[in-house]
PDB file of N, CA and C in Angstrom:
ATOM      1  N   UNK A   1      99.150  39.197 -55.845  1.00  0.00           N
ATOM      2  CA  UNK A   1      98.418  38.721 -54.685  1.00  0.00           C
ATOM      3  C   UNK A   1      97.275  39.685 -54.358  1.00  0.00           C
ATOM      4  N   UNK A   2      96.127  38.988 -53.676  1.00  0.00           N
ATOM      5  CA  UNK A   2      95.184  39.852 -53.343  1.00  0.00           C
ATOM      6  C   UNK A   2      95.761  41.010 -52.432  1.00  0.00           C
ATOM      7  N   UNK A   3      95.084  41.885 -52.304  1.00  0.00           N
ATOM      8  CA  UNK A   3      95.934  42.875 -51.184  1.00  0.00           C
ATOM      9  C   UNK A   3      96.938  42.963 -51.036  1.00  0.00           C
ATOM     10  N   UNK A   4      97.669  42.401 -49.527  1.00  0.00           N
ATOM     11  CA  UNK A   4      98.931  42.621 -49.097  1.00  0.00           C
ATOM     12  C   UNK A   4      99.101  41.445 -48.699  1.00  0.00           C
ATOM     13  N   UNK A   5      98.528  40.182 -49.031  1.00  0.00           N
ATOM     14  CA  UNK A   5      98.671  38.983 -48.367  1.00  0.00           C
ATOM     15  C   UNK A   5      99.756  38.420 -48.713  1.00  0.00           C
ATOM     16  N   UNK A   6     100.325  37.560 -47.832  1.00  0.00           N
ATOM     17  CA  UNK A   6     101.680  37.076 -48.181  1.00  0.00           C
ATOM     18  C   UNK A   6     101.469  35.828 -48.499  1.00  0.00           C
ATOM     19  N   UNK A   7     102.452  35.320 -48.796  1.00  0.00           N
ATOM     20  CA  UNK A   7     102.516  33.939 -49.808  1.00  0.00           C
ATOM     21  C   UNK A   7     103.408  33.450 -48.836  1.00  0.00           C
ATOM     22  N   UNK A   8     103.153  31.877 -49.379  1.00  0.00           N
ATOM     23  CA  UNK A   8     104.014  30.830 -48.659  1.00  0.00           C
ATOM     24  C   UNK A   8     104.797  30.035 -49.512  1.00  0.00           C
ATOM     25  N   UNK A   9     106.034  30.244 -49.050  1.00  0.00           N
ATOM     26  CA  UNK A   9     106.974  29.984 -49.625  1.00  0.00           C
ATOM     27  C   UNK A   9     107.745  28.422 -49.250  1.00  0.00           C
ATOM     28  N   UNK A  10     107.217  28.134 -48.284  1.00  0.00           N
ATOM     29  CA  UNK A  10     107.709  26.923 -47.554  1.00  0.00           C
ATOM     30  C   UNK A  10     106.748  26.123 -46.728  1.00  0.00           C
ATOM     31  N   UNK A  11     106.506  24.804 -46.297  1.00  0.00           N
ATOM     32  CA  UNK A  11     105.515  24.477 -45.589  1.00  0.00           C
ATOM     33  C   UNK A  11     106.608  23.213 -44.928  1.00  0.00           C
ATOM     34  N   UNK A  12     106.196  22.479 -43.685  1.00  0.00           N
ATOM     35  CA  UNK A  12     106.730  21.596 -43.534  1.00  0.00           C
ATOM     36  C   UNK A  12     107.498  21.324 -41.936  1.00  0.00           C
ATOM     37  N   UNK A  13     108.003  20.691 -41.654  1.00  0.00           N
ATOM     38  CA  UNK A  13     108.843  20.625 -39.996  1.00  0.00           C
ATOM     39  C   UNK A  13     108.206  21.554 -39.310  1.00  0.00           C
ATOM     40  N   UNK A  14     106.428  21.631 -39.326  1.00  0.00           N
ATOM     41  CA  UNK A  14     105.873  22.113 -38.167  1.00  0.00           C
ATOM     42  C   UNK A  14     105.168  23.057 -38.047  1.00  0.00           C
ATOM     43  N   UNK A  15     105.823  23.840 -39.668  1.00  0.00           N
ATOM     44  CA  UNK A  15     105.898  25.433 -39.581  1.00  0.00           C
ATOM     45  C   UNK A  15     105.116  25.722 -40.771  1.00  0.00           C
ATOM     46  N   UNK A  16     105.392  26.741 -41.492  1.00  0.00           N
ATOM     47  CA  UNK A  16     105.352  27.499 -42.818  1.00  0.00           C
ATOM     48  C   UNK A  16     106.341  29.026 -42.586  1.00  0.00           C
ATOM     49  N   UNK A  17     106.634  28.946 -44.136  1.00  0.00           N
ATOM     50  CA  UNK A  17     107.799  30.144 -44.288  1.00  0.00           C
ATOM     51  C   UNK A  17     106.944  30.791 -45.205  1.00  0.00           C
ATOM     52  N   UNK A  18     106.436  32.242 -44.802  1.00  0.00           N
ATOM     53  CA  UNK A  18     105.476  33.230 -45.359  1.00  0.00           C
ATOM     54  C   UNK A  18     106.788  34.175 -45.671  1.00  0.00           C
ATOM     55  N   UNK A  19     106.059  35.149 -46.859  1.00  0.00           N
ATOM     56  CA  UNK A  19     106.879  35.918 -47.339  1.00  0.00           C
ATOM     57  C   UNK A  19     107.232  36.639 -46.166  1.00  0.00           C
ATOM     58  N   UNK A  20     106.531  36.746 -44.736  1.00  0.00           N
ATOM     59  CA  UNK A  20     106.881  38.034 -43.798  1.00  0.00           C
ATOM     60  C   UNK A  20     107.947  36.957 -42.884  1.00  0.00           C
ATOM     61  N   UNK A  21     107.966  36.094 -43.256  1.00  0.00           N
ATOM     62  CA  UNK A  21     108.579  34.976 -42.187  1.00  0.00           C
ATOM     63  C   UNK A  21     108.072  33.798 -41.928  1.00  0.00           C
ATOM     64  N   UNK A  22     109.107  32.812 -40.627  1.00  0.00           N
ATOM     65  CA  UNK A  22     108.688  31.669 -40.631  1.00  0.00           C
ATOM     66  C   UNK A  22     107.378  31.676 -39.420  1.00  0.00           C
ATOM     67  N   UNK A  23     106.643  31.089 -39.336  1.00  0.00           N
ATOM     68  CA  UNK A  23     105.313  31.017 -38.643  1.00  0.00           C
ATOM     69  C   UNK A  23     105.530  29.269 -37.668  1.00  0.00           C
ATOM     70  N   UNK A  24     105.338  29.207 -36.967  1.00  0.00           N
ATOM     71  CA  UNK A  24     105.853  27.599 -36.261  1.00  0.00           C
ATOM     72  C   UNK A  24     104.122  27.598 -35.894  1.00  0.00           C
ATOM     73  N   UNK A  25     103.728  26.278 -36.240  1.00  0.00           N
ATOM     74  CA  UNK A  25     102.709  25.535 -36.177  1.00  0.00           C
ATOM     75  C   UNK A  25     101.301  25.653 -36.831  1.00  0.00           C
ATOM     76  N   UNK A  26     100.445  25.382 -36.706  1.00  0.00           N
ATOM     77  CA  UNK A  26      98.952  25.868 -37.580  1.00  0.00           C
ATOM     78  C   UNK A  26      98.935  27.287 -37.706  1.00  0.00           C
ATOM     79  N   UNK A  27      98.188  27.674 -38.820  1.00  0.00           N
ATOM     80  CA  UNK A  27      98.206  29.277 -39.241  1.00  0.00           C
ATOM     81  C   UNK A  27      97.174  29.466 -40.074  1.00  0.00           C
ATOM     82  N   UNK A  28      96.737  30.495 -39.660  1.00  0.00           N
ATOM     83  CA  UNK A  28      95.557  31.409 -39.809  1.00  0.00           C
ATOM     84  C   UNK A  28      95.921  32.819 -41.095  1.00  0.00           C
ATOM     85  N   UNK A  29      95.081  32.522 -42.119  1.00  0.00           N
ATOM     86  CA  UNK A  29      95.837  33.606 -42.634  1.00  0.00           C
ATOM     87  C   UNK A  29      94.286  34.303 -43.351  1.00  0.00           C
ATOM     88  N   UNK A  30      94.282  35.591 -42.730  1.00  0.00           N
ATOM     89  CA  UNK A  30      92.979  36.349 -43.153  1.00  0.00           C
ATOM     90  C   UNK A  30      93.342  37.814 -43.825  1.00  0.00           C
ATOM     91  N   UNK A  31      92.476  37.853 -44.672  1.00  0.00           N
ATOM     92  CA  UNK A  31      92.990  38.985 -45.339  1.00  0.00           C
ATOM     93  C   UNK A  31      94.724  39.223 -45.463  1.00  0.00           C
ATOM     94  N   UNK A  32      95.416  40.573 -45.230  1.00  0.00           N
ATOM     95  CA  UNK A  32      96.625  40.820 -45.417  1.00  0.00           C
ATOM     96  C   UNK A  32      97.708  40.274 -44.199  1.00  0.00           C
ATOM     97  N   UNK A  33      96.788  39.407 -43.138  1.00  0.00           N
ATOM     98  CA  UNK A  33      97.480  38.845 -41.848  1.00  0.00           C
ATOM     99  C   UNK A  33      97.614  37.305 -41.753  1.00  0.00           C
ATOM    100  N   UNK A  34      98.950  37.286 -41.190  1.00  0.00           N
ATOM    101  CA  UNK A  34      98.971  35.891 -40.687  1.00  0.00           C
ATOM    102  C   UNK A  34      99.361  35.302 -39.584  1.00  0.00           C
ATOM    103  N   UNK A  35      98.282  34.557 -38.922  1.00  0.00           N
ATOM    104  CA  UNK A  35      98.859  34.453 -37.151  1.00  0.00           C
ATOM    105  C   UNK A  35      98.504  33.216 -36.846  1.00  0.00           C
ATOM    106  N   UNK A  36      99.207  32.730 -35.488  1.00  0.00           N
ATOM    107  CA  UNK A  36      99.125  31.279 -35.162  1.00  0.00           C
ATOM    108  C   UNK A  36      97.828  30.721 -35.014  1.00  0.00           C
ATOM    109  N   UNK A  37      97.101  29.749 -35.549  1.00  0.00           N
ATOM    110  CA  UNK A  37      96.079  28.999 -35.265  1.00  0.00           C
ATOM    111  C   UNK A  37      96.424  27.469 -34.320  1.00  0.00           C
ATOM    112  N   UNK A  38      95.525  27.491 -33.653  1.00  0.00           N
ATOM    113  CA  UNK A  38      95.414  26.537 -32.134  1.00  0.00           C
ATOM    114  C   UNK A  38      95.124  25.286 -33.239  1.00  0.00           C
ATOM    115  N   UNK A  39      94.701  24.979 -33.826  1.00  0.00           N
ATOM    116  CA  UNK A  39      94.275  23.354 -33.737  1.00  0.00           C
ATOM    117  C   UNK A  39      95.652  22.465 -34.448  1.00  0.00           C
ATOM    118  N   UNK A  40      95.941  21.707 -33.884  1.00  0.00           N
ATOM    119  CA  UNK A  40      97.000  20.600 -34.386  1.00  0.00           C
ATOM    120  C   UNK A  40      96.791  19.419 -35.114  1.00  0.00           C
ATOM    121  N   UNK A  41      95.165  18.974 -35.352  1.00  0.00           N
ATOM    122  CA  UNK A  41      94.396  18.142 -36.062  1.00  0.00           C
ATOM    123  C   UNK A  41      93.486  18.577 -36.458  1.00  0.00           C
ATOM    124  N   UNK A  42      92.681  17.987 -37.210  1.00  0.00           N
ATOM    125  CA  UNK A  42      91.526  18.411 -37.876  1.00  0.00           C
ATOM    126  C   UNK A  42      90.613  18.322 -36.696  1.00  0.00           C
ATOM    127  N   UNK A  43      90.595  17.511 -35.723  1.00  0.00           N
ATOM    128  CA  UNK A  43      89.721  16.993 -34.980  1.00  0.00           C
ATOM    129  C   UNK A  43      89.505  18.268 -34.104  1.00  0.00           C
ATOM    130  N   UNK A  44      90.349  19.120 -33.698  1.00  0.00           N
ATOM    131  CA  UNK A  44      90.786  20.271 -32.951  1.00  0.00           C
ATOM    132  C   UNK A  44      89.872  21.386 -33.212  1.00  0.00           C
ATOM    133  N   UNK A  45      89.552  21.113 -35.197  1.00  0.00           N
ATOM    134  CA  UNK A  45      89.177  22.665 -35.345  1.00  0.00           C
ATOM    135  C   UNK A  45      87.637  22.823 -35.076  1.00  0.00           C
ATOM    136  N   UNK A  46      87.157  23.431 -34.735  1.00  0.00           N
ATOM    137  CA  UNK A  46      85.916  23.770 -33.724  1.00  0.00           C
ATOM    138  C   UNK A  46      85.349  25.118 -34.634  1.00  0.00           C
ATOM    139  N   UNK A  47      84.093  25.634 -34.485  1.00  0.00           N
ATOM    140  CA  UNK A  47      83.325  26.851 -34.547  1.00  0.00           C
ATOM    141  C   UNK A  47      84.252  27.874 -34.021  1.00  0.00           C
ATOM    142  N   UNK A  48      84.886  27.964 -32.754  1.00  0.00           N
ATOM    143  CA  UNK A  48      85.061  28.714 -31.982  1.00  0.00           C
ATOM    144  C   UNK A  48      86.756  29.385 -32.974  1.00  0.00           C
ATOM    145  N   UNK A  49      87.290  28.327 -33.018  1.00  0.00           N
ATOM    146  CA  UNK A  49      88.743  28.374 -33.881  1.00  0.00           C
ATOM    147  C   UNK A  49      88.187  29.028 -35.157  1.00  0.00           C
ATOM    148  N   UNK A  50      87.550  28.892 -36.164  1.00  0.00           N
ATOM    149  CA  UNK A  50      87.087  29.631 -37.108  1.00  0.00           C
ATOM    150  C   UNK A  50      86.104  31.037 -36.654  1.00  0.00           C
ATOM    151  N   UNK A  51      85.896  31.592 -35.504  1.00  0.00           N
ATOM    152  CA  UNK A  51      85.077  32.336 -35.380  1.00  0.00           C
ATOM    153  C   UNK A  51      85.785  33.663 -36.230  1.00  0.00           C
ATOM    154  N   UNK A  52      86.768  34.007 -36.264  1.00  0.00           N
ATOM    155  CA  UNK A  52      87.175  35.199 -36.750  1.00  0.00           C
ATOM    156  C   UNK A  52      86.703  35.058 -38.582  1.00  0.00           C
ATOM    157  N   UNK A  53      87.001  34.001 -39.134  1.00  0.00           N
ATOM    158  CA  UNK A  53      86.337  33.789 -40.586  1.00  0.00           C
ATOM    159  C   UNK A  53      84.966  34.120 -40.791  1.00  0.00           C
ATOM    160  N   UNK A  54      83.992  32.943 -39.476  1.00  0.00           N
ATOM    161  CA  UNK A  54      82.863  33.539 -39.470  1.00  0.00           C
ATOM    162  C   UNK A  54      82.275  35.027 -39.613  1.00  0.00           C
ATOM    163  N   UNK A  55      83.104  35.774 -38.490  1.00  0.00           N
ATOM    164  CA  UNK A  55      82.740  36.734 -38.542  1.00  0.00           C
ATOM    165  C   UNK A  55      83.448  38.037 -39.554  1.00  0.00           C
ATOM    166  N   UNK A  56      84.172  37.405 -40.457  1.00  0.00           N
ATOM    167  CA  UNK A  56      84.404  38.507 -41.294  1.00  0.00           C
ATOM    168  C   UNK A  56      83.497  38.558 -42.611  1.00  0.00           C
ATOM    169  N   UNK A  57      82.548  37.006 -42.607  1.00  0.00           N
ATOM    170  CA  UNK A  57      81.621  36.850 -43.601  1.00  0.00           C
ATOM    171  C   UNK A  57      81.788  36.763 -45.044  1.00  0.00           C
ATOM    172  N   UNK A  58      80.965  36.480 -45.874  1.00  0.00           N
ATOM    173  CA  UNK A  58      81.348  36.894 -47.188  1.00  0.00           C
ATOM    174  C   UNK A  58      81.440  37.871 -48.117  1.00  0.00           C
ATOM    175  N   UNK A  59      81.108  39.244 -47.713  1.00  0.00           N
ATOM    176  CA  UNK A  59      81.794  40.163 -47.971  1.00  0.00           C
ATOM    177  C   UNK A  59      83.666  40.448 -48.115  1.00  0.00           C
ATOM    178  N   UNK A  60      83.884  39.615 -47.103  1.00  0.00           N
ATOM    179  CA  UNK A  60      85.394  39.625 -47.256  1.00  0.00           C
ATOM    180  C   UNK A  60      86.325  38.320 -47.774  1.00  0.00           C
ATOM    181  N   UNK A  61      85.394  37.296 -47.001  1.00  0.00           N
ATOM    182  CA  UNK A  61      85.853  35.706 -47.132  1.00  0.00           C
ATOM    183  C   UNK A  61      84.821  35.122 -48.116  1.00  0.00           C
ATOM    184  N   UNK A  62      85.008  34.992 -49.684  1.00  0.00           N
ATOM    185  CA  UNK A  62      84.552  34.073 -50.524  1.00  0.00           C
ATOM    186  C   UNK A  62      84.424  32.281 -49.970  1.00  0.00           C
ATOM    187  N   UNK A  63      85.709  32.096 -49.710  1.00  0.00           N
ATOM    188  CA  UNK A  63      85.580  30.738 -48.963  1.00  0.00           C
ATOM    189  C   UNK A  63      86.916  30.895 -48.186  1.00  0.00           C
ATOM    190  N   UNK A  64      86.924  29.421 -47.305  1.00  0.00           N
ATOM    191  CA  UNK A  64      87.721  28.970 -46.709  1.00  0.00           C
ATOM    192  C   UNK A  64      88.741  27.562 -47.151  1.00  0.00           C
ATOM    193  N   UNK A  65      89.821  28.335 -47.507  1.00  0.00           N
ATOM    194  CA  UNK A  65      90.432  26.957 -47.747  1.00  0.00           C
ATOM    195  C   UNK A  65      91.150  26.336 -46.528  1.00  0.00           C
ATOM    196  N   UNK A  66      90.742  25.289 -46.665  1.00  0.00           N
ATOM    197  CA  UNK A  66      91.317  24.681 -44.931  1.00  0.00           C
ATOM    198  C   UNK A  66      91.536  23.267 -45.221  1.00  0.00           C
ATOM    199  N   UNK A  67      93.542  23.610 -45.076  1.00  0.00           N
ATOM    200  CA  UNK A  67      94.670  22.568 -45.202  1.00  0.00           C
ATOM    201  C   UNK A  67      94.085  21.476 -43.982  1.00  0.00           C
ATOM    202  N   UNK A  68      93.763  20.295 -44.167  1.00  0.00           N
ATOM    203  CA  UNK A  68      93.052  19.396 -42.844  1.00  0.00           C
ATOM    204  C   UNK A  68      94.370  18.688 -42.345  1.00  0.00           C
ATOM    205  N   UNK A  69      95.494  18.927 -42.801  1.00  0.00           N
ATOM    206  CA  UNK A  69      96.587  18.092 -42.203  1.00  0.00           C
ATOM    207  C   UNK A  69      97.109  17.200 -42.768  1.00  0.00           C
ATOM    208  N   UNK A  70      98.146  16.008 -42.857  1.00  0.00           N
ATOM    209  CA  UNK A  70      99.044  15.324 -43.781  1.00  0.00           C
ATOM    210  C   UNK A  70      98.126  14.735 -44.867  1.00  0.00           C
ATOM    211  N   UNK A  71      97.020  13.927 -44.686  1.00  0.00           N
ATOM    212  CA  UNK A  71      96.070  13.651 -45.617  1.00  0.00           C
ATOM    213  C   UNK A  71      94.617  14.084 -45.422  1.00  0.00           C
ATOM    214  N   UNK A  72      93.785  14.298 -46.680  1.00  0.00           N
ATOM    215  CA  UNK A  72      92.577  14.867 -46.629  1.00  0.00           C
ATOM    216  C   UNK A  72      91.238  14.061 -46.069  1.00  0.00           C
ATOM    217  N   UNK A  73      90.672  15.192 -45.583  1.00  0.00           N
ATOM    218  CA  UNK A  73      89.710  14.247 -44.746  1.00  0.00           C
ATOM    219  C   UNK A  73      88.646  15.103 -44.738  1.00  0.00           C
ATOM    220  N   UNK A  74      87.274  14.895 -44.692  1.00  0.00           N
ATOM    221  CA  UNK A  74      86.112  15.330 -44.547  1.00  0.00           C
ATOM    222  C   UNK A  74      85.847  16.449 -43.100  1.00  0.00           C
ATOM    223  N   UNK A  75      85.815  17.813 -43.078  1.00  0.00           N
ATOM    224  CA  UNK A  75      85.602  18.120 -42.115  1.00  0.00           C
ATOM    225  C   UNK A  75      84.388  17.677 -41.396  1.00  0.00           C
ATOM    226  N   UNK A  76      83.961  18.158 -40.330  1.00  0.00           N
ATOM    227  CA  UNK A  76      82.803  17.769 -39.015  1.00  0.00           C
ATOM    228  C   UNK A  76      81.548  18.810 -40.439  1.00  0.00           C
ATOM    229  N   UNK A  77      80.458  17.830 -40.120  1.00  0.00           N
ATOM    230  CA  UNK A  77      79.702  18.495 -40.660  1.00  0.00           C
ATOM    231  C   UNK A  77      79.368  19.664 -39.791  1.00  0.00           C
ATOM    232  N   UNK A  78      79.268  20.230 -38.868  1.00  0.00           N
ATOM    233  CA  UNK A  78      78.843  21.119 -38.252  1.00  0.00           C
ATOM    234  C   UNK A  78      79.527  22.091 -38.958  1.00  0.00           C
ATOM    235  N   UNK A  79      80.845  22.424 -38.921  1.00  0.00           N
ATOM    236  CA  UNK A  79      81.341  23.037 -39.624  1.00  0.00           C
ATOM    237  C   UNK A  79      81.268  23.508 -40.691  1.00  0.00           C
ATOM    238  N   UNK A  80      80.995  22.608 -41.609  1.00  0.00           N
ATOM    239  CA  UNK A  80      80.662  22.939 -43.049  1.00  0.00           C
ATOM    240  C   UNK A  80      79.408  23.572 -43.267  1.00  0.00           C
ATOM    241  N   UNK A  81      77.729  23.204 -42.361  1.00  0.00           N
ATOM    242  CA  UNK A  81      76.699  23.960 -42.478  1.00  0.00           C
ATOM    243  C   UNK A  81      77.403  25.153 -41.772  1.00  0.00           C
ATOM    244  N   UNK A  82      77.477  25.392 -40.588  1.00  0.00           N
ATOM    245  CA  UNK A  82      78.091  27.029 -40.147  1.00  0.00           C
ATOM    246  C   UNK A  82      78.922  27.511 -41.425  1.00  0.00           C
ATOM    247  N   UNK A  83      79.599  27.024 -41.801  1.00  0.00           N
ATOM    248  CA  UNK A  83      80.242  27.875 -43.048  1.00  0.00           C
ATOM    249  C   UNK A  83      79.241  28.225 -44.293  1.00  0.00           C
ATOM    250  N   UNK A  84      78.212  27.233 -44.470  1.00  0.00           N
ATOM    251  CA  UNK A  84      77.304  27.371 -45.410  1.00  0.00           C
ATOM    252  C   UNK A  84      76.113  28.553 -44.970  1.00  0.00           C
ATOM    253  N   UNK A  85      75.881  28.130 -43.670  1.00  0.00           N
ATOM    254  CA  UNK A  85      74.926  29.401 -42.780  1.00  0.00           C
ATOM    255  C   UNK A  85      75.478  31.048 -43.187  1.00  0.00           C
ATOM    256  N   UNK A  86      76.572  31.015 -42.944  1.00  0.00           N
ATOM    257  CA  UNK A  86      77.538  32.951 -42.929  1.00  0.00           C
ATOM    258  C   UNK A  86      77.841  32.650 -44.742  1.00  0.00           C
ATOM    259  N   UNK A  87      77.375  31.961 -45.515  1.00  0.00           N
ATOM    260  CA  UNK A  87      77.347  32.429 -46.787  1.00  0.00           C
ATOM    261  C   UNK A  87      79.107  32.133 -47.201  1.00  0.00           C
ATOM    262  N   UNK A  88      80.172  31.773 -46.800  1.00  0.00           N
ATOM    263  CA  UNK A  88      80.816  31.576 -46.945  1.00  0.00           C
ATOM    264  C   UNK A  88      81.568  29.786 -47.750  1.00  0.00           C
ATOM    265  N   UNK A  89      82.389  29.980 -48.938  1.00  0.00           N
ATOM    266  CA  UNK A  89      82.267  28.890 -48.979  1.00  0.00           C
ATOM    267  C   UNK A  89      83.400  27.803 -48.363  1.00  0.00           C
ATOM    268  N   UNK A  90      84.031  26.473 -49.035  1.00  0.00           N
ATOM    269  CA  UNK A  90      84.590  25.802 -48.088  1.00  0.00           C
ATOM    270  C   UNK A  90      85.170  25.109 -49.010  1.00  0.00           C
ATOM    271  N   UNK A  91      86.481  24.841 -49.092  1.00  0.00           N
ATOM    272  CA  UNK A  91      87.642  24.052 -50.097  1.00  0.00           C
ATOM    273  C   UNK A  91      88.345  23.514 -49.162  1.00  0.00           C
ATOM    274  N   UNK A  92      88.631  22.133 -49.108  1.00  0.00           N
ATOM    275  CA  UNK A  92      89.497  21.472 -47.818  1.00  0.00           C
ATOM    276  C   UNK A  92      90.271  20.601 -48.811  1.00  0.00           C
ATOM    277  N   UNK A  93      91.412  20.085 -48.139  1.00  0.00           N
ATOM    278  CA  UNK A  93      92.546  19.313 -48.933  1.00  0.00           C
ATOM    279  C   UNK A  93      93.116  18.781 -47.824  1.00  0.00           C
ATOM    280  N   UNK A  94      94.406  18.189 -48.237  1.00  0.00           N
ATOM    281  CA  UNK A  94      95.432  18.056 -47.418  1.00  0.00           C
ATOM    282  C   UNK A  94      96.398  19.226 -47.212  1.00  0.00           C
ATOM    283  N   UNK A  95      97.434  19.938 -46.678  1.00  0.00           N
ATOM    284  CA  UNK A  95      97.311  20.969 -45.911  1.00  0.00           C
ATOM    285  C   UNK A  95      99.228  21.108 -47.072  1.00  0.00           C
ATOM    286  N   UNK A  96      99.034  20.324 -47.748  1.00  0.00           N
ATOM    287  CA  UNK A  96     100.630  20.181 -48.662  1.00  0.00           C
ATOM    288  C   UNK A  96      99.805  20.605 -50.047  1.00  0.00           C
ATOM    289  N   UNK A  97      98.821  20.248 -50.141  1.00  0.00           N
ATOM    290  CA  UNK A  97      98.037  20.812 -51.527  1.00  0.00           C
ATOM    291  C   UNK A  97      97.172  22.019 -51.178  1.00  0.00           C
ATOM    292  N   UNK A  98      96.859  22.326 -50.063  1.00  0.00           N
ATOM    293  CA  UNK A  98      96.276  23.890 -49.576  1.00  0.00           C
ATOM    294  C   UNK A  98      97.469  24.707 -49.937  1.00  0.00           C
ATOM    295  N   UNK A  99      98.578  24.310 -49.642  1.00  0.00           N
ATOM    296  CA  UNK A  99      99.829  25.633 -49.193  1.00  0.00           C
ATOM    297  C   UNK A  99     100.405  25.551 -50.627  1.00  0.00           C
ATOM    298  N   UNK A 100     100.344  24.696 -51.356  1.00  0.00           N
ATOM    299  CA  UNK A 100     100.526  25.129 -52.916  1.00  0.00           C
ATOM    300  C   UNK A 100      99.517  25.958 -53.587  1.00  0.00           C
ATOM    301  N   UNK A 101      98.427  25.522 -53.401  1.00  0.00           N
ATOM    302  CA  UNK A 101      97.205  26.385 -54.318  1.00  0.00           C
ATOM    303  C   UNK A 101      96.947  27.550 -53.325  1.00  0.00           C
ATOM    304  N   UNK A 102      96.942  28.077 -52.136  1.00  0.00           N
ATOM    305  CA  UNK A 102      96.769  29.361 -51.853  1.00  0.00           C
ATOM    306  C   UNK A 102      97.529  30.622 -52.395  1.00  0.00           C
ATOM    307  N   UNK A 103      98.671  30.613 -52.963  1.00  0.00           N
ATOM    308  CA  UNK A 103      99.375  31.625 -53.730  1.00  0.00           C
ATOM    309  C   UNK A 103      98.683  31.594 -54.713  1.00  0.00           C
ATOM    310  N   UNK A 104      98.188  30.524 -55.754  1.00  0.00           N
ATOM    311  CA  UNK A 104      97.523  30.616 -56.954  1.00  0.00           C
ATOM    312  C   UNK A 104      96.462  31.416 -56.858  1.00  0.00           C
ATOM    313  N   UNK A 105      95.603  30.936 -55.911  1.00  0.00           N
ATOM    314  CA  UNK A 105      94.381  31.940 -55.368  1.00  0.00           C
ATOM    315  C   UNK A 105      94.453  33.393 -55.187  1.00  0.00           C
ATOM    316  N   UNK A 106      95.062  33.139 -54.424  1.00  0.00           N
ATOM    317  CA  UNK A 106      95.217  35.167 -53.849  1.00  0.00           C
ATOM    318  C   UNK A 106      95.677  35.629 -55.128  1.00  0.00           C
ATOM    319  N   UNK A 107      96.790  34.937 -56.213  1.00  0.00           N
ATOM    320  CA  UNK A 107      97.262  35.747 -57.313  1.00  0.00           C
ATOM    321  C   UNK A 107      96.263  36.172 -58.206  1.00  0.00           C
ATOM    322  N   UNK A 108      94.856  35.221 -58.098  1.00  0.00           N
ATOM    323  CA  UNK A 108      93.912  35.649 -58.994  1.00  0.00           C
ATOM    324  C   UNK A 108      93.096  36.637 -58.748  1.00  0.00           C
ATOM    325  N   UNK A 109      93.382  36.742 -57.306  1.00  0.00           N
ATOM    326  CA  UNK A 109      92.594  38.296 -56.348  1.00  0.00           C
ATOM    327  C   UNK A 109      91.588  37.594 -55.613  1.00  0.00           C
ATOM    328  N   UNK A 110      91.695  36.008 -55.585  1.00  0.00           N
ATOM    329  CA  UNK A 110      90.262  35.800 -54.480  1.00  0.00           C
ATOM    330  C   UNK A 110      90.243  36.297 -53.345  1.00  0.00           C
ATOM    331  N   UNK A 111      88.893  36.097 -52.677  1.00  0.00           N
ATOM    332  CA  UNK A 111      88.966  36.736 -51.358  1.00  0.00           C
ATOM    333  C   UNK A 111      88.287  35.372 -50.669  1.00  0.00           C
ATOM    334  N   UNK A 112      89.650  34.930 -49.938  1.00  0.00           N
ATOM    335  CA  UNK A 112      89.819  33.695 -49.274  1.00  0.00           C
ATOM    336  C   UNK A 112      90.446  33.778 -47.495  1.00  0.00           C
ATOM    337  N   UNK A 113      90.156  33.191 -47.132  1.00  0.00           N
ATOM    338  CA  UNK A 113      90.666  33.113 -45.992  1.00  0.00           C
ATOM    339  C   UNK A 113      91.597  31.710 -45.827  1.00  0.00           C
ATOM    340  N   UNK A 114      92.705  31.236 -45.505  1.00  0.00           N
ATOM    341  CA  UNK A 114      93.063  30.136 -45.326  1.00  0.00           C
ATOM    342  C   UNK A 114      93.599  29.532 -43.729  1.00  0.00           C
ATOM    343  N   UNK A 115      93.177  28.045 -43.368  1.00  0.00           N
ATOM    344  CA  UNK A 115      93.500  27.832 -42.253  1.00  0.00           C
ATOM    345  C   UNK A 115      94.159  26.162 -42.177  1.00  0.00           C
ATOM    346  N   UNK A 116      95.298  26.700 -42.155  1.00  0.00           N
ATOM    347  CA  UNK A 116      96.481  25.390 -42.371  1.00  0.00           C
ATOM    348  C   UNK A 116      96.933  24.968 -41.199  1.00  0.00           C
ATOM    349  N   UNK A 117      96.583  23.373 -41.036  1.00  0.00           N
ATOM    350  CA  UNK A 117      97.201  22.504 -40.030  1.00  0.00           C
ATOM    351  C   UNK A 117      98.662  22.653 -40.387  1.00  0.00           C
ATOM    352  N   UNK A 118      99.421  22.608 -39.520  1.00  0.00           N
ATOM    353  CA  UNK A 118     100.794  22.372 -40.016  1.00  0.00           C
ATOM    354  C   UNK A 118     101.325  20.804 -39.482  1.00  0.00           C
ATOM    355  N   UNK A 119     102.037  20.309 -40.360  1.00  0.00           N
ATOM    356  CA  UNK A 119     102.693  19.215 -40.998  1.00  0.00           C
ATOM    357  C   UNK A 119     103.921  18.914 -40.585  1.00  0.00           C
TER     358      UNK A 119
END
């Protein structure tokens, strides 16, 4: 894994089960941390909810993979230019195919940020 980031071992009834533990509801996982994220839909996630990605830039965050919830859906374009603006890039799925391919990722050493609706 890149760094110290933990892997997810479980996704599902609400939550995700990270190697440090279980996490209950959307989750934010930046660099070697992982903490609760506010949005419960895609519709939820805002500039303001990604500001910490924003501001860690691409120096740290290559892209953002961001689980959109039970099925995949086009984020708000606003979003996607602000992510394109901070140089950062942007991989979205459904949030059951994010939480499989983010271990793959980090194992290759990307430098990703991920932000999973939970399911």
């Amino acid at each position: 894994m890149a760094r110290d980031a933990p892997s997810i071992d479980a996704f599902g009834e609400g939550g995700f089960r990270l190697s440090t533990g279980r996490h209950e509801g959307s989750l934010l996982i930046l660099g070697d941390t992982a903490r609760p994220w506010a949005p419960a839909s895609l519709a939820k996630v805002t500039l303001d909810s990604l500001a910490e990605v924003l501001a860690a830039g691409p120096r740290e965050v290559e892209f953002l993979l961001l689980g959109v919830g039970p099925t995949n859906a086009l984020p708000p374009k606003d979003l996607r230019q602000a992510l394109q603006r901070a140089g950062i890039g942007l991989e979205f799925m459904d949030t059951p195919a994010a939480a499989r391919i983010y271990n793959v990722l980090t194992a290759e050493g990307r430098r990703l940020a991920a932000a999973l609706i939970a399911i």
